[in-house]
Protein backbone atom coordinates (compact mmCIF):
# COMPACT_ATOMS: atom_id res chain seq x y z
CA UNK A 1 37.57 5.91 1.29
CA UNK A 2 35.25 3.66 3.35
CA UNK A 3 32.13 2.55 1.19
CA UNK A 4 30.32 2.09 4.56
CA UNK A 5 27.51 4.97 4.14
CA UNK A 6 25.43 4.16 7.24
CA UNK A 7 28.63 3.92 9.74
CA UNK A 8 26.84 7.33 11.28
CA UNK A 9 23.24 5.82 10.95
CA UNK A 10 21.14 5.66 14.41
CA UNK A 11 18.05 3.22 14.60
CA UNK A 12 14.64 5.43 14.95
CA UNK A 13 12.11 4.71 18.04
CA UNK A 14 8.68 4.14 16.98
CA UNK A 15 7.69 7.89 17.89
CA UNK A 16 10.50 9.01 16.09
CA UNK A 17 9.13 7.05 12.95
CA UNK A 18 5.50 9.19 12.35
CA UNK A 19 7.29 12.01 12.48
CA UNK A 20 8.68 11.62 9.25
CA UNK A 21 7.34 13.77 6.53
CA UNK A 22 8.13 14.04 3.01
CA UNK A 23 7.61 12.56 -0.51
CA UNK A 24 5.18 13.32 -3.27
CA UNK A 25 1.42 13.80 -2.17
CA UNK A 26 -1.33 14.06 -4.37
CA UNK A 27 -4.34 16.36 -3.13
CA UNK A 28 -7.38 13.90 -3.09
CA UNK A 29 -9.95 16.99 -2.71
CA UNK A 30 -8.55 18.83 -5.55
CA UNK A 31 -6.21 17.31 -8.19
CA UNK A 32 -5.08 19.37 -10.99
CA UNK A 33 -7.11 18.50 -13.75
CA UNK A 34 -4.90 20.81 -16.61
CA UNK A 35 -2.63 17.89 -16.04
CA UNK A 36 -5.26 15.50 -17.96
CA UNK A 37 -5.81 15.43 -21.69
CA UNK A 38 -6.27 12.87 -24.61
CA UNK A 39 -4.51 10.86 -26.62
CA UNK A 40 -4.93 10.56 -30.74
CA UNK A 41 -6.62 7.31 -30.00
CA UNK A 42 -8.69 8.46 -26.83
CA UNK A 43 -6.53 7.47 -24.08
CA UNK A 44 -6.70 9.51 -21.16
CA UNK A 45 -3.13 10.77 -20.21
CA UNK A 46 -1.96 12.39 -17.20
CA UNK A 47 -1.36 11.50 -14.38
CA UNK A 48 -3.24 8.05 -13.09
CA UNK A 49 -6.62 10.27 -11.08
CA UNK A 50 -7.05 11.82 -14.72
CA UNK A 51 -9.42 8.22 -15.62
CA UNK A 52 -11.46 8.88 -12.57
CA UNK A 53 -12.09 12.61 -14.17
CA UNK A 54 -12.07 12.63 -17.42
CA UNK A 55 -12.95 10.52 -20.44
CA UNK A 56 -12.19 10.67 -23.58
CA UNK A 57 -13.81 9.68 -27.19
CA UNK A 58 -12.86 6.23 -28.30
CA UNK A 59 -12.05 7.37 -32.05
CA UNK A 60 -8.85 8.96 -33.65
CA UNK A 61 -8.82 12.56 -33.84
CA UNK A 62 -5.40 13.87 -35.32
């Protein structure tokens, strides 16, 4: 078995290149804030836009 996994692999042209698509995209205009929450000590958690949403209170709640 040949461990050689890009023996069928072609170089891409420069136009060839923006047409790649793919990978994980975050909507700017309207992130999904039920993602976002608080911590016991009043971190925000979520994913990293939640801090530019969201705060929480800087005491310990549970």
């Amino acid at each position: 078995m040949s461990n050689n996994i890009f023996k069928n692999a072609k170089k891409l042209k420069k136009e060839e290149l923006k047409n790649i698509v793919g990978g994980i995209i975050v909507d700017p205009v309207k992130p999904d804030l039920s993602l976002c929450g608080c911590s016991c000590t009043g971190a925000v958690t979520g994913p990293k836009y939640c801090v530019q949403y969201i705060a929480c209170p800087q005491v310990i709640t549970c």
